[in-house]
PDB file of N, CA and C in Angstrom:
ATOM      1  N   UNK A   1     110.050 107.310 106.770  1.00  0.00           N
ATOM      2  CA  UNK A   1     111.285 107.611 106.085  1.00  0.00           C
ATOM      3  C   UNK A   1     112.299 108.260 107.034  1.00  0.00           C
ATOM      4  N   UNK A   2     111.820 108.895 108.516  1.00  0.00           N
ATOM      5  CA  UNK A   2     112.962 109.568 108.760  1.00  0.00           C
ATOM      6  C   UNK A   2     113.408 108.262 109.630  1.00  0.00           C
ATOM      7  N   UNK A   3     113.049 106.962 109.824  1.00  0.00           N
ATOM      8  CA  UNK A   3     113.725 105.629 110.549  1.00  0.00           C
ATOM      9  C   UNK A   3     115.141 105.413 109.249  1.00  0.00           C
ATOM     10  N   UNK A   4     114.446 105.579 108.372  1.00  0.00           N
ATOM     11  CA  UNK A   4     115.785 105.099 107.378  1.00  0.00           C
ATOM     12  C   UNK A   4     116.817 105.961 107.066  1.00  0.00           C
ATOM     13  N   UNK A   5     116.144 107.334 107.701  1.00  0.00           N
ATOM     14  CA  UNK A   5     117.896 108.731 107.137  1.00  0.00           C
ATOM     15  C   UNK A   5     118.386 108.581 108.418  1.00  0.00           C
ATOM     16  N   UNK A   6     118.191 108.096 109.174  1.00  0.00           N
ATOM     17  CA  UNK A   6     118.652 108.268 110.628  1.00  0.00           C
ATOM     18  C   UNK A   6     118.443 109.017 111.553  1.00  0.00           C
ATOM     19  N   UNK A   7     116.926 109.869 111.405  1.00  0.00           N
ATOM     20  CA  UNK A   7     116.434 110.746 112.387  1.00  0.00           C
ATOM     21  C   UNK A   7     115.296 110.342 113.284  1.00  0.00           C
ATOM     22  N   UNK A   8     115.751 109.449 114.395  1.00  0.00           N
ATOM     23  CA  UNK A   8     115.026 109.039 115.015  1.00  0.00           C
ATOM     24  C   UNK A   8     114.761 109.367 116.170  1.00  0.00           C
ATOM     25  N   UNK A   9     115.217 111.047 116.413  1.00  0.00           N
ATOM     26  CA  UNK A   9     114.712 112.061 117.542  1.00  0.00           C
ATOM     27  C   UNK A   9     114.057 112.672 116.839  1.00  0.00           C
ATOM     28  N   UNK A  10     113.956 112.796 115.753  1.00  0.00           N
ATOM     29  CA  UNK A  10     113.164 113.190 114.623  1.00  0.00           C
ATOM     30  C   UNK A  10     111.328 112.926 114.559  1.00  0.00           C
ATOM     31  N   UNK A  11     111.761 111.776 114.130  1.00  0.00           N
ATOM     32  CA  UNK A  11     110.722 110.739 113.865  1.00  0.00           C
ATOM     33  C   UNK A  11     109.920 110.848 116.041  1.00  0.00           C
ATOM     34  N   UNK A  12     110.811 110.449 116.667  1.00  0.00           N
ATOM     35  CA  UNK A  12     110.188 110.482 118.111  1.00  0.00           C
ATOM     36  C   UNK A  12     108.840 111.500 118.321  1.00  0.00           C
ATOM     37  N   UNK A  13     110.007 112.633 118.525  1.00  0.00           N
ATOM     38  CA  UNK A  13     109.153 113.903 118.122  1.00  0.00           C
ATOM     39  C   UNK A  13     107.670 114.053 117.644  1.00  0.00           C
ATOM     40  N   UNK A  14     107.884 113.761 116.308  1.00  0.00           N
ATOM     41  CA  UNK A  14     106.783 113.347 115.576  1.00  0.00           C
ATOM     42  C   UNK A  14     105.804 113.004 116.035  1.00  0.00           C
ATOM     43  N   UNK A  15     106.150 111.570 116.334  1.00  0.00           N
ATOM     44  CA  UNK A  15     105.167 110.544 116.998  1.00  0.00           C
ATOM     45  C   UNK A  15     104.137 111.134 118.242  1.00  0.00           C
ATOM     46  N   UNK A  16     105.020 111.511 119.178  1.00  0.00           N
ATOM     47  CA  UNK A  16     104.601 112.220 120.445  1.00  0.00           C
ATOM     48  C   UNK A  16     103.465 113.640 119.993  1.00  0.00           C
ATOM     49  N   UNK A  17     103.701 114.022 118.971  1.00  0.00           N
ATOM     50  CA  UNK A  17     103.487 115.255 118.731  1.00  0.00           C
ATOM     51  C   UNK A  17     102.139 114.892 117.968  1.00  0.00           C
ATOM     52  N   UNK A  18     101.560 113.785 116.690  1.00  0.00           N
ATOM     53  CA  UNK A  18     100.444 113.266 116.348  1.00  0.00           C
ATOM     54  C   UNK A  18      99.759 112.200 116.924  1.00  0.00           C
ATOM     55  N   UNK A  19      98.407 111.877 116.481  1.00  0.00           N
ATOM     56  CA  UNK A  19      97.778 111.086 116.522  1.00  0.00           C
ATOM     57  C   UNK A  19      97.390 109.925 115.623  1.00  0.00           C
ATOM     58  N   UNK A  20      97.879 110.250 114.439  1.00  0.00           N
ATOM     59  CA  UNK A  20      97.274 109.846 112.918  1.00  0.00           C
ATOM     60  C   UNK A  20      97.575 108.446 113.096  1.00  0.00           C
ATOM     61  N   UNK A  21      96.099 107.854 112.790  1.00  0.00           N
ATOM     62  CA  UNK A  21      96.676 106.559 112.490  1.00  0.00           C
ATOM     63  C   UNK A  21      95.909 106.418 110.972  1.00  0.00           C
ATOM     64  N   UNK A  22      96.234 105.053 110.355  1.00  0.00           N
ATOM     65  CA  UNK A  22      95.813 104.933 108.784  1.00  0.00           C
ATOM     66  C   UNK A  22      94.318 104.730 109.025  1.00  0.00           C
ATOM     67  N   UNK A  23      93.464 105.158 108.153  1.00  0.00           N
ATOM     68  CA  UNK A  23      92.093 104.921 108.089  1.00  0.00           C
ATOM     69  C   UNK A  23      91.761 103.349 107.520  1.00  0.00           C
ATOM     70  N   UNK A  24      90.523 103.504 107.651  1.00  0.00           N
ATOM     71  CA  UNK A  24      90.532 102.088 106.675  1.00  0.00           C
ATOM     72  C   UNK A  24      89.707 102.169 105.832  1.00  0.00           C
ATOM     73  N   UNK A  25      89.792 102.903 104.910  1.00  0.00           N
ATOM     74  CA  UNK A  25      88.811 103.357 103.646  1.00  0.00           C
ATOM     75  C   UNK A  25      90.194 103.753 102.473  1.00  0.00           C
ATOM     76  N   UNK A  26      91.055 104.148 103.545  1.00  0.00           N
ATOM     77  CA  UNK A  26      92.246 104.259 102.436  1.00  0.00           C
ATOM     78  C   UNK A  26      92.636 103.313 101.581  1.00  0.00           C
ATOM     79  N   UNK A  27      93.288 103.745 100.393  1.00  0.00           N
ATOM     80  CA  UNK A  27      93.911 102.718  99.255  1.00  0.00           C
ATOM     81  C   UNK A  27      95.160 102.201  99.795  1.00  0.00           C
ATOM     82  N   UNK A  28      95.703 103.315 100.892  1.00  0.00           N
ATOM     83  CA  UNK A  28      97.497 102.766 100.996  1.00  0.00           C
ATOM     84  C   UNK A  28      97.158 102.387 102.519  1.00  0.00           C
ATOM     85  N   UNK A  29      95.887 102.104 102.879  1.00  0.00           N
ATOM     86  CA  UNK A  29      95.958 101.351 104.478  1.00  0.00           C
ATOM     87  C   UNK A  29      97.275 100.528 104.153  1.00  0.00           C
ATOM     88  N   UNK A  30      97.924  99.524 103.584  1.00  0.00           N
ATOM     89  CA  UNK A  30      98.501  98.208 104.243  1.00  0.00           C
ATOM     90  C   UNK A  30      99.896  99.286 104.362  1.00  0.00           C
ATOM     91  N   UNK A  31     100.441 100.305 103.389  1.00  0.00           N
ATOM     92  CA  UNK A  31     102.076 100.823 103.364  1.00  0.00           C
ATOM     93  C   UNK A  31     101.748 101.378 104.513  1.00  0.00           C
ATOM     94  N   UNK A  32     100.664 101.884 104.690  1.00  0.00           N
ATOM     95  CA  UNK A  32     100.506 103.170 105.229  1.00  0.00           C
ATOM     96  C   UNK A  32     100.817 102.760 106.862  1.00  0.00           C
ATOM     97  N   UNK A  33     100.188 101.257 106.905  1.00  0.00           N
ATOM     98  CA  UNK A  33     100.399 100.953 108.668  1.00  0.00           C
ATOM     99  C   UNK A  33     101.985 100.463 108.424  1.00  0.00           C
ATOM    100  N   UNK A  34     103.056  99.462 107.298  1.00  0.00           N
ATOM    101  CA  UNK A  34     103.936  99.137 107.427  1.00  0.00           C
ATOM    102  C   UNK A  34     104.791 100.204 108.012  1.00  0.00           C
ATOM    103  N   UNK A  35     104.616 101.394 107.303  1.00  0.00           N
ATOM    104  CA  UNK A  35     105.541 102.795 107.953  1.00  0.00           C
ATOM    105  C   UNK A  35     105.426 102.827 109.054  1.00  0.00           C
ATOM    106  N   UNK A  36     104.066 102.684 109.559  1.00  0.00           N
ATOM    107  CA  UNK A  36     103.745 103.170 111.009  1.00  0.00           C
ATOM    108  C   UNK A  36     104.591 101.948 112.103  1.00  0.00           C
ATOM    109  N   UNK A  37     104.499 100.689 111.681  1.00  0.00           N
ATOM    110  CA  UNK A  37     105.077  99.965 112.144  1.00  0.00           C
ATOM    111  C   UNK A  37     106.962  99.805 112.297  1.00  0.00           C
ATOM    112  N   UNK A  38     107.297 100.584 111.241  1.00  0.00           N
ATOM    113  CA  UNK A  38     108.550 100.747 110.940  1.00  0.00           C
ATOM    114  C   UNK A  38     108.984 101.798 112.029  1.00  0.00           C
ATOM    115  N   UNK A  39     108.424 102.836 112.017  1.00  0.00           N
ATOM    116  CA  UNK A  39     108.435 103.814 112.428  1.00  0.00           C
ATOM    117  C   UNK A  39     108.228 103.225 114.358  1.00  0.00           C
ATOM    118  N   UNK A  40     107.208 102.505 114.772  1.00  0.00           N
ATOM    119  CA  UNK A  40     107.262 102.028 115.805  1.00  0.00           C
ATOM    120  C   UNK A  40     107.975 101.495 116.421  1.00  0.00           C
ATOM    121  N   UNK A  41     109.045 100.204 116.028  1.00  0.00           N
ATOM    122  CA  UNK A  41     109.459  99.579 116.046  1.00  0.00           C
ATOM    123  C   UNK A  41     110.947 100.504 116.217  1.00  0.00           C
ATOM    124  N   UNK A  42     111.279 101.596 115.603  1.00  0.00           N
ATOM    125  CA  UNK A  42     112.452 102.545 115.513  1.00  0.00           C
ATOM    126  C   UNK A  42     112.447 102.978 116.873  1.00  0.00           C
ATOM    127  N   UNK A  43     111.436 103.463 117.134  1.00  0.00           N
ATOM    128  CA  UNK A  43     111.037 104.237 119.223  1.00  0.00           C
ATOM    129  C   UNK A  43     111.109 103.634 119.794  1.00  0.00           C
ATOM    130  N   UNK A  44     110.679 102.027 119.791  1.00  0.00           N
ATOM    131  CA  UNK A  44     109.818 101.246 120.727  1.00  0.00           C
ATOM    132  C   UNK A  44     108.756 101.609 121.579  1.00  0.00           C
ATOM    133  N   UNK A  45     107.565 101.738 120.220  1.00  0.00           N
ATOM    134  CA  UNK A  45     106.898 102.285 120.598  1.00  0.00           C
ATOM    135  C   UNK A  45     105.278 100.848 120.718  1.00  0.00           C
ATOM    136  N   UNK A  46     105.758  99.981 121.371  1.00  0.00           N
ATOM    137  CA  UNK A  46     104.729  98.912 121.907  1.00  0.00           C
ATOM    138  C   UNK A  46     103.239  99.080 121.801  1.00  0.00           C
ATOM    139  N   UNK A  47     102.716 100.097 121.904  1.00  0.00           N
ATOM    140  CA  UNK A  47     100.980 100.440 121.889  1.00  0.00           C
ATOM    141  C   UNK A  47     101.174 100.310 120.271  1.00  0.00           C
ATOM    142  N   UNK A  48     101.797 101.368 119.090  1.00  0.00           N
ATOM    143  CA  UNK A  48     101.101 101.539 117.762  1.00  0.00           C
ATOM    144  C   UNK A  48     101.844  99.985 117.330  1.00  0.00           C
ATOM    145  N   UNK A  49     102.976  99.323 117.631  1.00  0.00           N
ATOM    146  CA  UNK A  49     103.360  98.181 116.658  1.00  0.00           C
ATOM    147  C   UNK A  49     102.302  97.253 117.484  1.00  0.00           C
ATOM    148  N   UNK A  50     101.304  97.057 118.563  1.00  0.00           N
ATOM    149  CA  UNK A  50     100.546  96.034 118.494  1.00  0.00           C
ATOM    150  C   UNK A  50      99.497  96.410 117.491  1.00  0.00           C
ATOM    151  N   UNK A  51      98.898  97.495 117.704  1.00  0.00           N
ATOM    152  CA  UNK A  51      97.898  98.159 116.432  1.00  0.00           C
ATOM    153  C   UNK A  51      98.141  97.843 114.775  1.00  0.00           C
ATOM    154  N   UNK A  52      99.560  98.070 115.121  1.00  0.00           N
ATOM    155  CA  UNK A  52     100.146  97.258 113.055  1.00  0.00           C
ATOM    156  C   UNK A  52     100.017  96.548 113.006  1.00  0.00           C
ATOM    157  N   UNK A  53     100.125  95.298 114.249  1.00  0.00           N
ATOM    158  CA  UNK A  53      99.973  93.955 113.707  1.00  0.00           C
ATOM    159  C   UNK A  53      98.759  93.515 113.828  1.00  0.00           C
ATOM    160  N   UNK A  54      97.439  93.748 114.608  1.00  0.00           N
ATOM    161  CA  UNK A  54      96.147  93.929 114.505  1.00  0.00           C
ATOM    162  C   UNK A  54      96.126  94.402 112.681  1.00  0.00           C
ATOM    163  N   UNK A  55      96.173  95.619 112.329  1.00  0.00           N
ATOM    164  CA  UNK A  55      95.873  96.029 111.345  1.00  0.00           C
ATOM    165  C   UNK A  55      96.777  94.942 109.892  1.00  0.00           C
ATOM    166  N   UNK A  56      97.518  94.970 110.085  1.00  0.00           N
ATOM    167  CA  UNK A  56      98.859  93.936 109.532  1.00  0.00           C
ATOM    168  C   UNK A  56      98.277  92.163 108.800  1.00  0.00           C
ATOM    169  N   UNK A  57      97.823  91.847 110.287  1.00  0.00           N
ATOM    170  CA  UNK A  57      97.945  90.758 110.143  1.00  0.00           C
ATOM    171  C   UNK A  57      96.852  89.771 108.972  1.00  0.00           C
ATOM    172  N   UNK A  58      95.925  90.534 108.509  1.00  0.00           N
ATOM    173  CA  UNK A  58      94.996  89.505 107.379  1.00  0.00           C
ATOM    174  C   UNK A  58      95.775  90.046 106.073  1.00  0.00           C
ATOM    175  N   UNK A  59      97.005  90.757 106.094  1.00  0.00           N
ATOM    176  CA  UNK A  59      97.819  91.143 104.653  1.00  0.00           C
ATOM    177  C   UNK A  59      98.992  90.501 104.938  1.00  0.00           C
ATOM    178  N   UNK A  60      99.257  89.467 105.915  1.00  0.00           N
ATOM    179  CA  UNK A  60     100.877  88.846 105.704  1.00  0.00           C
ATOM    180  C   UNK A  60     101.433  88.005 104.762  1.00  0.00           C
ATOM    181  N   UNK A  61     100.536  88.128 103.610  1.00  0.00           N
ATOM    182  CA  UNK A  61     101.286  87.129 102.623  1.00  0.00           C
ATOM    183  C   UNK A  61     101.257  88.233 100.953  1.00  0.00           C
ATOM    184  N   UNK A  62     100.855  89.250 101.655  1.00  0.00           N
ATOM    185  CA  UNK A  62     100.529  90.787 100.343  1.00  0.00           C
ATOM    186  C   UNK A  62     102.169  90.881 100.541  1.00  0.00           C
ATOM    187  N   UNK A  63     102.272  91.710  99.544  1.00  0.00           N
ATOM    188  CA  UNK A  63     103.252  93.065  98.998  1.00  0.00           C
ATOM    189  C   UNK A  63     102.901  94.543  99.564  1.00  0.00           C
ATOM    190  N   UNK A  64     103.691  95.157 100.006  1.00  0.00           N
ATOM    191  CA  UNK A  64     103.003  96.202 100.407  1.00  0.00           C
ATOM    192  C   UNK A  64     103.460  97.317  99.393  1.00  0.00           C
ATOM    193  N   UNK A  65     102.833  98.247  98.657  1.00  0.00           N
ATOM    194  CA  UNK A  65     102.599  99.027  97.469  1.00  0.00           C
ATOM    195  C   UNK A  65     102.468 100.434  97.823  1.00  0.00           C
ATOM    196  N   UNK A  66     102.694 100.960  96.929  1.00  0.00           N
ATOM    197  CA  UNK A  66     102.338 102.644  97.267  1.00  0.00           C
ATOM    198  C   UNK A  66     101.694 103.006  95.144  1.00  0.00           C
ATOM    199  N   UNK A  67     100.885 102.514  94.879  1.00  0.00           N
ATOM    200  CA  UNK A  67      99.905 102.461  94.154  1.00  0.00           C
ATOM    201  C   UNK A  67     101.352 101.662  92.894  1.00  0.00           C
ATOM    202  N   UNK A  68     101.727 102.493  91.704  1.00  0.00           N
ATOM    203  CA  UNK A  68     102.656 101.185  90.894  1.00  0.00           C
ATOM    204  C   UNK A  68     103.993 102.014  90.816  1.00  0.00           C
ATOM    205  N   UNK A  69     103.998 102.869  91.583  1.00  0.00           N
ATOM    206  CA  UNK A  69     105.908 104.011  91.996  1.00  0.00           C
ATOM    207  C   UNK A  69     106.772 102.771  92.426  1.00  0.00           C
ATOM    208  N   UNK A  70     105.950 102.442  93.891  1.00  0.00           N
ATOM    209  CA  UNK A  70     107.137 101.875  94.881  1.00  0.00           C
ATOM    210  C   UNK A  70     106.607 101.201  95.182  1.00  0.00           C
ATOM    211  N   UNK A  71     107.374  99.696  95.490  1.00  0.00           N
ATOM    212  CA  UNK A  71     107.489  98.532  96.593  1.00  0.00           C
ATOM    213  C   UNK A  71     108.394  98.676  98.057  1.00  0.00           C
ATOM    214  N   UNK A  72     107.323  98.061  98.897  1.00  0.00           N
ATOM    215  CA  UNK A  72     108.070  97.940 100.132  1.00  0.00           C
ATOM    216  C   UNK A  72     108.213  96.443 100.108  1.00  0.00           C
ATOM    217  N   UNK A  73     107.762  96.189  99.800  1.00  0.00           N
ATOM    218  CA  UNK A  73     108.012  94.643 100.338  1.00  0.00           C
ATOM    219  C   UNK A  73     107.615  93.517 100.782  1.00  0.00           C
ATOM    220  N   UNK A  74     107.392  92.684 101.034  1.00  0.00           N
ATOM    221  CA  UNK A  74     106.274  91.926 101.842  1.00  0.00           C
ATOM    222  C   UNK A  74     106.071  92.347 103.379  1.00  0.00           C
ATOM    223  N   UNK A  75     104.543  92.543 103.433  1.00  0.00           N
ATOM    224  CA  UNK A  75     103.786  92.882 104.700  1.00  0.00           C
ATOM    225  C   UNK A  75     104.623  92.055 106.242  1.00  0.00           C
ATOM    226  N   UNK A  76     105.001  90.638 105.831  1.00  0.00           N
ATOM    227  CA  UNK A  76     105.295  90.143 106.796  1.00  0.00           C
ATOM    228  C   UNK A  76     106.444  90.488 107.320  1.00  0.00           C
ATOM    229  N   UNK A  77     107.390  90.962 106.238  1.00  0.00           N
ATOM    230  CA  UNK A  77     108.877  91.687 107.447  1.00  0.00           C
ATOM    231  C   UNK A  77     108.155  92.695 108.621  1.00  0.00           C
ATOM    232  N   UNK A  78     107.368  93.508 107.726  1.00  0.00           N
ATOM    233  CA  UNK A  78     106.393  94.441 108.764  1.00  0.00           C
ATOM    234  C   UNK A  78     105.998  93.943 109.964  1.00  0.00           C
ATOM    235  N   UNK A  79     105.564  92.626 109.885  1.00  0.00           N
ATOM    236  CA  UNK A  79     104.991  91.688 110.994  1.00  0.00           C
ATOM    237  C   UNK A  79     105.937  91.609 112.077  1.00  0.00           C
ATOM    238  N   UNK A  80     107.062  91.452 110.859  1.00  0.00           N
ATOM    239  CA  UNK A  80     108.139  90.512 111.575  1.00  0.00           C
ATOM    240  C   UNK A  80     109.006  91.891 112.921  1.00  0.00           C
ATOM    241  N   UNK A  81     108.740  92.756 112.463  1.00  0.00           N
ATOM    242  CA  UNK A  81     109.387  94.437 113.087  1.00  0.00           C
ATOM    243  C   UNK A  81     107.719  94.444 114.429  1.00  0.00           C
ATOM    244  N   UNK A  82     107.170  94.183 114.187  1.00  0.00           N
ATOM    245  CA  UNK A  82     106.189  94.778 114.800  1.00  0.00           C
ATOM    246  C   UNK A  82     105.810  93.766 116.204  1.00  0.00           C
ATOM    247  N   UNK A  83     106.145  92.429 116.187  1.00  0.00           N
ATOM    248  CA  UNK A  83     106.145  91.372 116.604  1.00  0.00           C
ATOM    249  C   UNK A  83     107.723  91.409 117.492  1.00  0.00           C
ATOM    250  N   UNK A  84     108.584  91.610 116.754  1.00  0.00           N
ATOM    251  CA  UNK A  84     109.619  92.148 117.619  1.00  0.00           C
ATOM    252  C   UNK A  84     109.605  93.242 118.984  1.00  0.00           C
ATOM    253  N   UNK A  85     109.051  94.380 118.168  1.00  0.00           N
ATOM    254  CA  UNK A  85     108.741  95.414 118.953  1.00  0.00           C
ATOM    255  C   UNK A  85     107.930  94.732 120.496  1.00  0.00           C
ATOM    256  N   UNK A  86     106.711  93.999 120.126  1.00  0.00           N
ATOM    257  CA  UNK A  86     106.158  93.849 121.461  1.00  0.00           C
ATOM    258  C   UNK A  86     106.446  92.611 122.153  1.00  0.00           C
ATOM    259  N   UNK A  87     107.493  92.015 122.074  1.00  0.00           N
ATOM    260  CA  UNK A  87     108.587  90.818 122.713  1.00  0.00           C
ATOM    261  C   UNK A  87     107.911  89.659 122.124  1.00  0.00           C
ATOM    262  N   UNK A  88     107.357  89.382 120.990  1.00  0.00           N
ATOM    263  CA  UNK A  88     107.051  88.441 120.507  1.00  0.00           C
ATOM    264  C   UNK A  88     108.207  87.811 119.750  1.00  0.00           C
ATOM    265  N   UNK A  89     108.877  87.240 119.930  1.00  0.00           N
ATOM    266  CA  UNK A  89     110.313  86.654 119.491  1.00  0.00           C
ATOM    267  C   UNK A  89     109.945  85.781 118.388  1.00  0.00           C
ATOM    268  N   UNK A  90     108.936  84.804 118.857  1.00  0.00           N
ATOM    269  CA  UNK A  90     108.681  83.397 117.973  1.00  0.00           C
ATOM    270  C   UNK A  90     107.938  83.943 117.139  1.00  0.00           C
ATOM    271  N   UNK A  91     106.755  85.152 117.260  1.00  0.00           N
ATOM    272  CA  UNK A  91     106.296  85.680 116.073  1.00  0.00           C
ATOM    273  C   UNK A  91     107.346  85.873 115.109  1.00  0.00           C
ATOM    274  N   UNK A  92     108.123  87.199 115.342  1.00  0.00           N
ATOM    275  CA  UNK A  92     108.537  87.891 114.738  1.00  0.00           C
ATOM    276  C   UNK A  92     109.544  87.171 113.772  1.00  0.00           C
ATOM    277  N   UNK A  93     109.529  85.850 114.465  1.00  0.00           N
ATOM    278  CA  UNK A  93     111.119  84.792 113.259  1.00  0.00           C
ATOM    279  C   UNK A  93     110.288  84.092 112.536  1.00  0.00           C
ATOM    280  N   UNK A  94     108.964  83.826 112.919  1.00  0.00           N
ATOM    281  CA  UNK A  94     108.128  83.323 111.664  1.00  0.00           C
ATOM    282  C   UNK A  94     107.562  84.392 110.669  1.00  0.00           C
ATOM    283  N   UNK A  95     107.383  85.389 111.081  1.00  0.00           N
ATOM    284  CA  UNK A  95     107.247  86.414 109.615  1.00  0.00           C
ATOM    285  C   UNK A  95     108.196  86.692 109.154  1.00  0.00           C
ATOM    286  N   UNK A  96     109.472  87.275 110.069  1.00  0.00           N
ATOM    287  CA  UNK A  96     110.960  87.280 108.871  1.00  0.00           C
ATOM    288  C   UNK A  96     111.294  86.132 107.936  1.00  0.00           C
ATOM    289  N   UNK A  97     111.135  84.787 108.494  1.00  0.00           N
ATOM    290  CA  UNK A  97     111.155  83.953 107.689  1.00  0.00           C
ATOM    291  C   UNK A  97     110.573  84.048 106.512  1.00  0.00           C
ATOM    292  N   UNK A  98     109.069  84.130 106.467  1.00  0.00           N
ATOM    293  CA  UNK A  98     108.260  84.248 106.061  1.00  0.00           C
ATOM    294  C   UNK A  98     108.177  85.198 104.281  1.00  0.00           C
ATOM    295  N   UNK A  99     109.333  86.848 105.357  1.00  0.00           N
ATOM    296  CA  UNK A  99     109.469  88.185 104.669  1.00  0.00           C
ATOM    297  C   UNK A  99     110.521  87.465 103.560  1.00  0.00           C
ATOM    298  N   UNK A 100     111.667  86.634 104.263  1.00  0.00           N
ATOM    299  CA  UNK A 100     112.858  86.416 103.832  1.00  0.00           C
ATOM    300  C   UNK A 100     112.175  85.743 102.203  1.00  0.00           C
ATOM    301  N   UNK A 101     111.777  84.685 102.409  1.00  0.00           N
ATOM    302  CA  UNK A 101     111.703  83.806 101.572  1.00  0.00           C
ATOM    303  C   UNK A 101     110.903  83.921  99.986  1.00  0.00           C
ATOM    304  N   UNK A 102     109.705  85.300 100.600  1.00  0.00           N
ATOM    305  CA  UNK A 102     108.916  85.743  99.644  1.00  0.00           C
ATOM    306  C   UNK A 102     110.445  87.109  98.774  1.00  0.00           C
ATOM    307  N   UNK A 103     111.080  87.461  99.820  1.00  0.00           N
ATOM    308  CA  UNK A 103     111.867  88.228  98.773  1.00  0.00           C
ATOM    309  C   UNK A 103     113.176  87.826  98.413  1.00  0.00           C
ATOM    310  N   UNK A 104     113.061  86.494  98.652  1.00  0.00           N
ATOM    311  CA  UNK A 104     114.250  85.562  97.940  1.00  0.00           C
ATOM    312  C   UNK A 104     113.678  85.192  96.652  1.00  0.00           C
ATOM    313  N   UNK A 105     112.415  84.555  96.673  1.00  0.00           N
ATOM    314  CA  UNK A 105     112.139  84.528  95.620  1.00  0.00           C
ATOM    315  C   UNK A 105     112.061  85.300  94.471  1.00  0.00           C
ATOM    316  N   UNK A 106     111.346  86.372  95.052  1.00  0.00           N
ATOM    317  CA  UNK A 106     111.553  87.567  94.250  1.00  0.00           C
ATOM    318  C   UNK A 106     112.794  88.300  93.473  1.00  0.00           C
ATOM    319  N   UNK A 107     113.859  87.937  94.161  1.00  0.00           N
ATOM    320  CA  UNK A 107     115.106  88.683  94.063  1.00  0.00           C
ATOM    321  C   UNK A 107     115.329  89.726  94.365  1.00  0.00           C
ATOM    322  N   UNK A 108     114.935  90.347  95.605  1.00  0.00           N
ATOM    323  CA  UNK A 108     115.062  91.827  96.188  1.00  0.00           C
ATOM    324  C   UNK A 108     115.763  91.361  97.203  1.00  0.00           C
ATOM    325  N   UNK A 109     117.311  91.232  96.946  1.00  0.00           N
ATOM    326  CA  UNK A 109     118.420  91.625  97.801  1.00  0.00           C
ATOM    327  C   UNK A 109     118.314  92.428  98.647  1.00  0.00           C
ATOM    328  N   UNK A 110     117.675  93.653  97.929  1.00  0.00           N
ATOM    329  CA  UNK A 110     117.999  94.766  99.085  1.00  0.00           C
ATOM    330  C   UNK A 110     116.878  94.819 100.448  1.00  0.00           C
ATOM    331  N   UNK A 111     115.970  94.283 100.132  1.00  0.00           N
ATOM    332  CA  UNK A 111     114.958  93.987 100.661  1.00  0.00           C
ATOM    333  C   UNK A 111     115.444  93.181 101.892  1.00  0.00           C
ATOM    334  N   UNK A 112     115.952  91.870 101.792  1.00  0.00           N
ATOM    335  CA  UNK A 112     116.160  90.955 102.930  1.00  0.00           C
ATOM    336  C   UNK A 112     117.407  91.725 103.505  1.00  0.00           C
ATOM    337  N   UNK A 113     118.216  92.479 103.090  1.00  0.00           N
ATOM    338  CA  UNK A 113     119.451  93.148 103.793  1.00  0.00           C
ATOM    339  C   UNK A 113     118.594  94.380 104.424  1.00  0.00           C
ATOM    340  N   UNK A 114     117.526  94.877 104.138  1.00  0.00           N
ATOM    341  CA  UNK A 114     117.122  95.677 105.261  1.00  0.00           C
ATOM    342  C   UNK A 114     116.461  95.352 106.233  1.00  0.00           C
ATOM    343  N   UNK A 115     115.790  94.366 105.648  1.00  0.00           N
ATOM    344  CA  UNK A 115     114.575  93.351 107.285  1.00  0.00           C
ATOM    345  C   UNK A 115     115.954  93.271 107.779  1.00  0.00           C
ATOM    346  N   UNK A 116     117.272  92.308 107.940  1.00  0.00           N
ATOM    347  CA  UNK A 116     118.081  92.251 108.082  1.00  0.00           C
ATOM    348  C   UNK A 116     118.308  92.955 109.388  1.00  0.00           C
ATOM    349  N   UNK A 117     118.754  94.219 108.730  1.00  0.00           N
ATOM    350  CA  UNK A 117     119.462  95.300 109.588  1.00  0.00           C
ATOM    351  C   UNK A 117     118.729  96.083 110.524  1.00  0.00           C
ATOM    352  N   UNK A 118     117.048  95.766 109.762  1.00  0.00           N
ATOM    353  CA  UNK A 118     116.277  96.761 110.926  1.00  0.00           C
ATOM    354  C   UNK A 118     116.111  95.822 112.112  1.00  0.00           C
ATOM    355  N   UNK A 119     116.074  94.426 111.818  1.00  0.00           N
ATOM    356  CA  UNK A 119     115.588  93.943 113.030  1.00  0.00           C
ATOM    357  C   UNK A 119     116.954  93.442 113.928  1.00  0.00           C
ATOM    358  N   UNK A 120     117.944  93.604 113.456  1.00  0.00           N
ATOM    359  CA  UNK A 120     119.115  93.951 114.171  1.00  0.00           C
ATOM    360  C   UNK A 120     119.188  94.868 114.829  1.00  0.00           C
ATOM    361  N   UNK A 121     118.694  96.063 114.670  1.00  0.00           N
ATOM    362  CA  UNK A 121     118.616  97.466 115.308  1.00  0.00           C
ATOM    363  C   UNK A 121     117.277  97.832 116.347  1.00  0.00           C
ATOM    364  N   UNK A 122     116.163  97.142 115.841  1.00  0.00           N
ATOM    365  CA  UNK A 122     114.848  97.403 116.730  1.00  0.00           C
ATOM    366  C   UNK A 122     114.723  96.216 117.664  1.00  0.00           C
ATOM    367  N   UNK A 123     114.980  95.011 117.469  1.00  0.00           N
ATOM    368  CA  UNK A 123     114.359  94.360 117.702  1.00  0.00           C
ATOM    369  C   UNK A 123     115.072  93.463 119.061  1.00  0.00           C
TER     370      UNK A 123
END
């Protein structure tokens, strides 16, 4: 969350400062790595967004959830940020595609205007 208020000396900080990565016994493993990937992808931080997409990649056609509060979105924009991050170009336009189309269908505008803008900004 602090990639999206705009504190990304913030968020740096952070990063440098923990270790945490998502377990895998957890319920919110898949949000839990999308953040991390979000969050990666904000630094350019190449070691944890290859780890997201390792962790990422057998959920690219999920929703990513935070139990029934909140939607993020489809896993694959995640892909698509994380794939960016480590110069994977041709990845990263087949999961945005991918992100795009599952939340076209859906009708989450706001959704494809943020893959949008983040991967305008990270990527």
């Amino acid at each position: 969350m602090l990639t999206r208020a705009g504190r990304v000396d913030d968020l740096r900080r952070l990063l440098s400062s923990t270790q945490h990565r998502p377990g895998e016994a957890l319920w919110s493993l898949v949000t839990d790595w999308c953040m991390e990937v979000e969050a990666a992808a904000a630094v350019g931080d190449v070691d944890l967004a290859r780890e997201g997409l390792e962790a990422l990649a057998p959920y690219a056609d999920r929703i990513s959830v935070a139990g029934a509060a909140a939607c993020f979105g489809p896993v694959s924009g995640y892909l698509a940020l994380a794939a960016a991050t480590v110069g994977d170009r041709a990845a990263a336009a087949q999961y945005a595609t991918a992100a795009r189309d599952t939340a076209t269908r859906w009708g989450w505008v706001a959704y494809v205007s943020w893959l949008d803008d983040a991967l305008a900004r990270f990527a």
